[in-house]
Protein backbone atom coordinates (compact mmCIF):
# COMPACT_ATOMS: atom_id res chain seq x y z
CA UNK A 1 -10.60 -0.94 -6.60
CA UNK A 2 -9.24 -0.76 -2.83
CA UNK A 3 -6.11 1.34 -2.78
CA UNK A 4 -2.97 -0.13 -1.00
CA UNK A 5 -3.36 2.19 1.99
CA UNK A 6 -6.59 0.88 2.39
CA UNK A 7 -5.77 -2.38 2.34
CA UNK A 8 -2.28 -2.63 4.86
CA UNK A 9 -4.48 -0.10 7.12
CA UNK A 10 -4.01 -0.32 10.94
CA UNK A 11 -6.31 -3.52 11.40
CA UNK A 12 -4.56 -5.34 8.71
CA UNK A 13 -1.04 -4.30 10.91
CA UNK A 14 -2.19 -5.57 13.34
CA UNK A 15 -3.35 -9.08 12.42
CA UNK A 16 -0.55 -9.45 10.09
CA UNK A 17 2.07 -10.99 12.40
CA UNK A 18 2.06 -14.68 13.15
CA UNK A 19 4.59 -14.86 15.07
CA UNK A 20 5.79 -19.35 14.86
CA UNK A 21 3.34 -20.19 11.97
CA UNK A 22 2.40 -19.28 8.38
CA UNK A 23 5.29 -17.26 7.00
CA UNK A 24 6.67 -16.66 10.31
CA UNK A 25 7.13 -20.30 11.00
CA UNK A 26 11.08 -20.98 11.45
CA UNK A 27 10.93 -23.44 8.14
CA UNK A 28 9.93 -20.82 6.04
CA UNK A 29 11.79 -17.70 7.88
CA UNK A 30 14.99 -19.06 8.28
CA UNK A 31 15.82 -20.34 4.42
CA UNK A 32 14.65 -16.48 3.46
CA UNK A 33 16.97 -14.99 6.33
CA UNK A 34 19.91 -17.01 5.33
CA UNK A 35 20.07 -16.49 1.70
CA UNK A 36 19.48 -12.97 2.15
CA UNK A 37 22.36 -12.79 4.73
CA UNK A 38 24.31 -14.85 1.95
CA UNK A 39 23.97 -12.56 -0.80
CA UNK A 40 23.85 -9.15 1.45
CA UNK A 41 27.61 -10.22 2.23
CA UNK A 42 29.08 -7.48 3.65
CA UNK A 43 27.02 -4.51 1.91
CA UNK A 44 24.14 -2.59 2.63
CA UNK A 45 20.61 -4.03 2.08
CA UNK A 46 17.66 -2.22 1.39
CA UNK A 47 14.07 -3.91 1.32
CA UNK A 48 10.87 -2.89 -0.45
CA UNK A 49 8.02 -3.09 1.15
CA UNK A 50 9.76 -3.76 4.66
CA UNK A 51 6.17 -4.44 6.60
CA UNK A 52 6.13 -5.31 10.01
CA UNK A 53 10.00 -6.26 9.83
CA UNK A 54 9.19 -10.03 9.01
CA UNK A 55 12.15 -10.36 7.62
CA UNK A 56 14.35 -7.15 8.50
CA UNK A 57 14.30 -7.77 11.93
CA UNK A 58 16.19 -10.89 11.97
CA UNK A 59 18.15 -9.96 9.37
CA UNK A 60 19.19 -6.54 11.39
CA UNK A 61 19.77 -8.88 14.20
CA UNK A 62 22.33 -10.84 12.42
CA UNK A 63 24.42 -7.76 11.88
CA UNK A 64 23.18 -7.03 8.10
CA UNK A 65 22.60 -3.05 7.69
CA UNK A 66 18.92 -2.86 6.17
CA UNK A 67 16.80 0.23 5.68
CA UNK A 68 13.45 0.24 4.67
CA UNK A 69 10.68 1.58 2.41
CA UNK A 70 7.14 0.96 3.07
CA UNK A 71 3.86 2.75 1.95
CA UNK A 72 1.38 1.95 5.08
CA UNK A 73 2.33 3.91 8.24
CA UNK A 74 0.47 1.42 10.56
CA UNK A 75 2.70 -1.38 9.12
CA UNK A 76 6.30 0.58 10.13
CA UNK A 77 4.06 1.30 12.98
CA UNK A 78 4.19 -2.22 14.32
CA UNK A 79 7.95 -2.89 12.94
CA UNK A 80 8.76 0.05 15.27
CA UNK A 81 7.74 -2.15 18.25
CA UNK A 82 10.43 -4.76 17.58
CA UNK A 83 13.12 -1.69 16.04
CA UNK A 84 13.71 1.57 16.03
CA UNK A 85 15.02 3.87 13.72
CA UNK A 86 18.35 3.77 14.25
CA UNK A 87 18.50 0.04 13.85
CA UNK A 88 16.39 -0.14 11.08
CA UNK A 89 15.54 3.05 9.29
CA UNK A 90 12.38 3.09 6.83
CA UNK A 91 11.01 5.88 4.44
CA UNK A 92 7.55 5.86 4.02
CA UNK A 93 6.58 5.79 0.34
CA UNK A 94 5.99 3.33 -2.57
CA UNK A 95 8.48 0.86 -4.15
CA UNK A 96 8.49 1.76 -7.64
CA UNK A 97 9.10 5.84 -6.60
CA UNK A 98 10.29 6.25 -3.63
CA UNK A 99 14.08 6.72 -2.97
CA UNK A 100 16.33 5.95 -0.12
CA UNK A 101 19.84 7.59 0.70
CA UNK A 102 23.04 6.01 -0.41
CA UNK A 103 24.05 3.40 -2.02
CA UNK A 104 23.28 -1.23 -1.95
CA UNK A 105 24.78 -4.08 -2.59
CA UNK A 106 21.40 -5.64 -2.26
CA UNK A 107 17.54 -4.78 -2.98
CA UNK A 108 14.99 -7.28 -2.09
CA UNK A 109 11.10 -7.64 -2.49
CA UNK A 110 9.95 -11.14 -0.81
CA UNK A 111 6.29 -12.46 -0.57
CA UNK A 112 4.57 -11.57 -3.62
CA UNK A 113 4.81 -7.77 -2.85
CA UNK A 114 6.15 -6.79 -6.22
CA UNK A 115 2.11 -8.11 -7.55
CA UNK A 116 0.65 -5.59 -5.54
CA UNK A 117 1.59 -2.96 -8.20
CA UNK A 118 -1.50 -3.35 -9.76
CA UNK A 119 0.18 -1.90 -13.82
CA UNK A 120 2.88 -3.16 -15.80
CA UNK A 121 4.33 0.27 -16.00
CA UNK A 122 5.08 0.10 -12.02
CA UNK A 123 6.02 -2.87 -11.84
CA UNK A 124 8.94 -2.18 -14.46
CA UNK A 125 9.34 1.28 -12.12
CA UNK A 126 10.02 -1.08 -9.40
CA UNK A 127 12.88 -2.94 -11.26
CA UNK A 128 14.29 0.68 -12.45
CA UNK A 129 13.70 1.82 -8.78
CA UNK A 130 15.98 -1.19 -7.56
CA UNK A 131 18.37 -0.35 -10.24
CA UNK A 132 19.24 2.84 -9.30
CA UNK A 133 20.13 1.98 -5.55
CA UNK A 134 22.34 -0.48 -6.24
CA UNK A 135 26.37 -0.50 -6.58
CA UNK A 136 27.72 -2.04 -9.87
CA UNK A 137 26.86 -5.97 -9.62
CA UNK A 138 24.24 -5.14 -7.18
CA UNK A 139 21.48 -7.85 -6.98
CA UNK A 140 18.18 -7.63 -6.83
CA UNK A 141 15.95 -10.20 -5.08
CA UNK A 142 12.11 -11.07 -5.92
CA UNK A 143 9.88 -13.81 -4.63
CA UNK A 144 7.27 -14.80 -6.17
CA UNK A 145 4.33 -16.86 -6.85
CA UNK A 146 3.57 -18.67 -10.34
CA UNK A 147 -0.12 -17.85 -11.63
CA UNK A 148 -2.07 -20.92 -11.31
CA UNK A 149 -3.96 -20.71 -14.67
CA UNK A 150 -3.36 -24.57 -15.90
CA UNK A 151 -5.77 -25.44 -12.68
CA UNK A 152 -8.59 -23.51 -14.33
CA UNK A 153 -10.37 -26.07 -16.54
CA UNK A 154 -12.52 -23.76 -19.24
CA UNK A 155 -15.68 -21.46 -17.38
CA UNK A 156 -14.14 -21.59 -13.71
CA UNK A 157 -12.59 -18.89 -12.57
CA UNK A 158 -10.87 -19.57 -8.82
CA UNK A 159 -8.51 -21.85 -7.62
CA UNK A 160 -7.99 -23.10 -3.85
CA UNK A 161 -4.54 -22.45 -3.24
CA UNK A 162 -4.08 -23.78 0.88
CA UNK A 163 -5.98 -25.38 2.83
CA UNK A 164 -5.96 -25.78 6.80
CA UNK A 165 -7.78 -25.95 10.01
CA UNK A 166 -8.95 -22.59 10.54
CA UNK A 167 -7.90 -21.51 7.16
CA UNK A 168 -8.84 -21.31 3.30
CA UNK A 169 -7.11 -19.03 0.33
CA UNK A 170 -8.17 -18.98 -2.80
CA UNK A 171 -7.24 -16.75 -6.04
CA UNK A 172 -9.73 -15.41 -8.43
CA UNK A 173 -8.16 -14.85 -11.70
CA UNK A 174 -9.11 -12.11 -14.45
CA UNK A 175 -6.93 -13.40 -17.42
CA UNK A 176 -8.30 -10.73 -20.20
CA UNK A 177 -6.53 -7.85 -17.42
CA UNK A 178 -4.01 -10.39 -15.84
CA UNK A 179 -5.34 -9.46 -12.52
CA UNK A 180 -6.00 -11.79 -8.98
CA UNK A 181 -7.70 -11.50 -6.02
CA UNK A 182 -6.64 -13.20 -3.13
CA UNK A 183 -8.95 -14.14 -0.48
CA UNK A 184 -8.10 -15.57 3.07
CA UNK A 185 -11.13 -16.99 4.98
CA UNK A 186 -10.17 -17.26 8.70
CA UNK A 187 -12.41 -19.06 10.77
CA UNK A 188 -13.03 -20.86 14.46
CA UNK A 189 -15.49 -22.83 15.83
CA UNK A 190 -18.74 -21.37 15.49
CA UNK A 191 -20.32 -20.55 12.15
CA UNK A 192 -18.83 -16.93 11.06
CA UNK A 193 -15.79 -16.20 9.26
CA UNK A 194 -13.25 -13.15 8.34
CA UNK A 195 -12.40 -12.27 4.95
CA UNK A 196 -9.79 -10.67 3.80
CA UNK A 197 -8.70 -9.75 -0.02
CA UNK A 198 -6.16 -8.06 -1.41
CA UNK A 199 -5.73 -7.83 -5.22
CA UNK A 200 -2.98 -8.11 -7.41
CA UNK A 201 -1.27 -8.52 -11.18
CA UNK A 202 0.14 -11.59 -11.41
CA UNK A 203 3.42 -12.28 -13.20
CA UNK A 204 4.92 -14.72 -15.49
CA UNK A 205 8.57 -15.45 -14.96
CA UNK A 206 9.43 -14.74 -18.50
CA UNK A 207 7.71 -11.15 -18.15
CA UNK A 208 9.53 -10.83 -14.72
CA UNK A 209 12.87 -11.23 -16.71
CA UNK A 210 11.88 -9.11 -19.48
CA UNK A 211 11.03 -6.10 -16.47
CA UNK A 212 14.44 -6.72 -15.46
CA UNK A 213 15.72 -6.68 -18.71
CA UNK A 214 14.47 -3.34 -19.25
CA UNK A 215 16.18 -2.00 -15.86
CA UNK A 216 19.66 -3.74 -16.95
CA UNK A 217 19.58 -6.62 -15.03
CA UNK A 218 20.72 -10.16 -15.89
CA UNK A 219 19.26 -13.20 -14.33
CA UNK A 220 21.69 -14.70 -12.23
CA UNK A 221 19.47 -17.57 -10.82
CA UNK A 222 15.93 -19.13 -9.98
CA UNK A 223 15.13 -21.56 -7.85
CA UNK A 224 11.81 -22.81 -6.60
CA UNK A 225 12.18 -21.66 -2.90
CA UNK A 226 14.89 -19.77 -0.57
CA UNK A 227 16.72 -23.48 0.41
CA UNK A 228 18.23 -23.75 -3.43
CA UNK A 229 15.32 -26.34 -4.80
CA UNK A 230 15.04 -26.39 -8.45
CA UNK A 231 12.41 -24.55 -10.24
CA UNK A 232 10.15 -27.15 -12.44
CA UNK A 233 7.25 -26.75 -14.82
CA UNK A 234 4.93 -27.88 -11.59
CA UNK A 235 6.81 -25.16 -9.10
CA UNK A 236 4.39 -22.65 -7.56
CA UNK A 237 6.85 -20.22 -6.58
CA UNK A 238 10.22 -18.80 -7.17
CA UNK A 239 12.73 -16.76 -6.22
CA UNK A 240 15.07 -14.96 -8.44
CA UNK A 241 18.52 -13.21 -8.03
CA UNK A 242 18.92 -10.62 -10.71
CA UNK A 243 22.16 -8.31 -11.30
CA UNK A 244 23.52 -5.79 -12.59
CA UNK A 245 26.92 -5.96 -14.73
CA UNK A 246 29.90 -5.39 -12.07
């Protein structure tokens, strides 16, 4: 199995920012931006998994204090093209372990990151780990994705989850080990193609909330995206605001 530094390694950096489309596009930034500038109120914010600055950057920008932890160099690399340490600091390390100085009002893991512990037991480290940055009534932010299993009919095991010029991702599911690969195709004109993959262990919400359960949190909301939609039986994401008693 590929380890996570070998994965976000310095050609993954590099190709990872889009800057106008995909999850950089404005429809999908913005939402994220604001409701995390909503709920960081007036506190300190600390992200896991802080990347490239995706999302700390324009957060930083609107005044909100955010450090950073992130485990791949060549990622904080390319975030320290856009910021420097002084406006957003980052400590290299993993999300489940690692710990930053002082104290948040607000922890938040966006994108699916929090799959990329690849065990149950970090994954509940990462809930603990947000736990014990946070101020009383601290909150505790997650996106993600809802494991497409009821597309599966019996014997297949992949589902196409976007399709675009240019473009295909699709999910390979291991449901004895509750395990996914993702793999993006990217493609131009002529007849080759990249591939990229990246695996992960997907996450029911009801497990999610047990995790934070187990780290003291209560959920305080879901909703199906970052602009307030409600979550369904047919959603395909979420995000979900967990906190701890004030």
């Amino acid at each position: 199995m590929l380890s996570q530094e070998e994965i976000w390694d310095a050609a993954a950096a590099q190709r990872y920012d889009t800057p106008g489309t995909g999850m950089f596009a404005p429809e999908v930034l913005g939402p994220t931006v604001d409701r995390l500038a909503e709920l960081a109120s007036d506190g300190r914010v600390l992200e896991f998994a802080v990347g490239t600055g995706r999302v700390a950057v324009p957060l930083a920008e609107r005044g909100v204090s955010v450090t950073g932890i992130e485990l791949s160099r060549a990622m904080v690399d390319k975030l320290r093209t856009k910021a420097d340490e002084a406006a957003i600091p980052v400590l290299i390390g993993d999300m489940a372990t690692t710990v930053a100085p002082g104290a948040f009002s607000l922890v938040y893991l966006v994108y699916n990151t929090i799959s990329n512990l690849q065990t149950q037991v970090e994954q509940v480290e990462c809930f603990r780990n947000a736990a014990r940055h946070l101020t009383p009534g601290g909150r505790f932010v997650i996106e993600l994705w809802v494991p497409e299993l009821r597309r599966l009919p019996p014997g297949q095991q992949a589902t196409v989850w976007h399709v675009e010029p240019g473009y295909i991702g699709l999910d390979t599911y291991d449901v004895l080990h509750q395990r996914a690969v993702s793999y993006h195709f990217r493609f131009g004109e002529g007849t080759e193609a990249r591939l990229s993959r990246s695996p992960h262990r997907y996450i029911w919400p009801a497990e999610l909330d047990l995790m934070a359960q187990l780290a003291g949190f209560e959920l305080e909301s879901r909703h199906a995206d970052w602009s307030g939609a409600e979550f369904t039986a047919d959603s395909r994401s979420h995000v979900s605001v967990y906190r701890l008693p004030g």
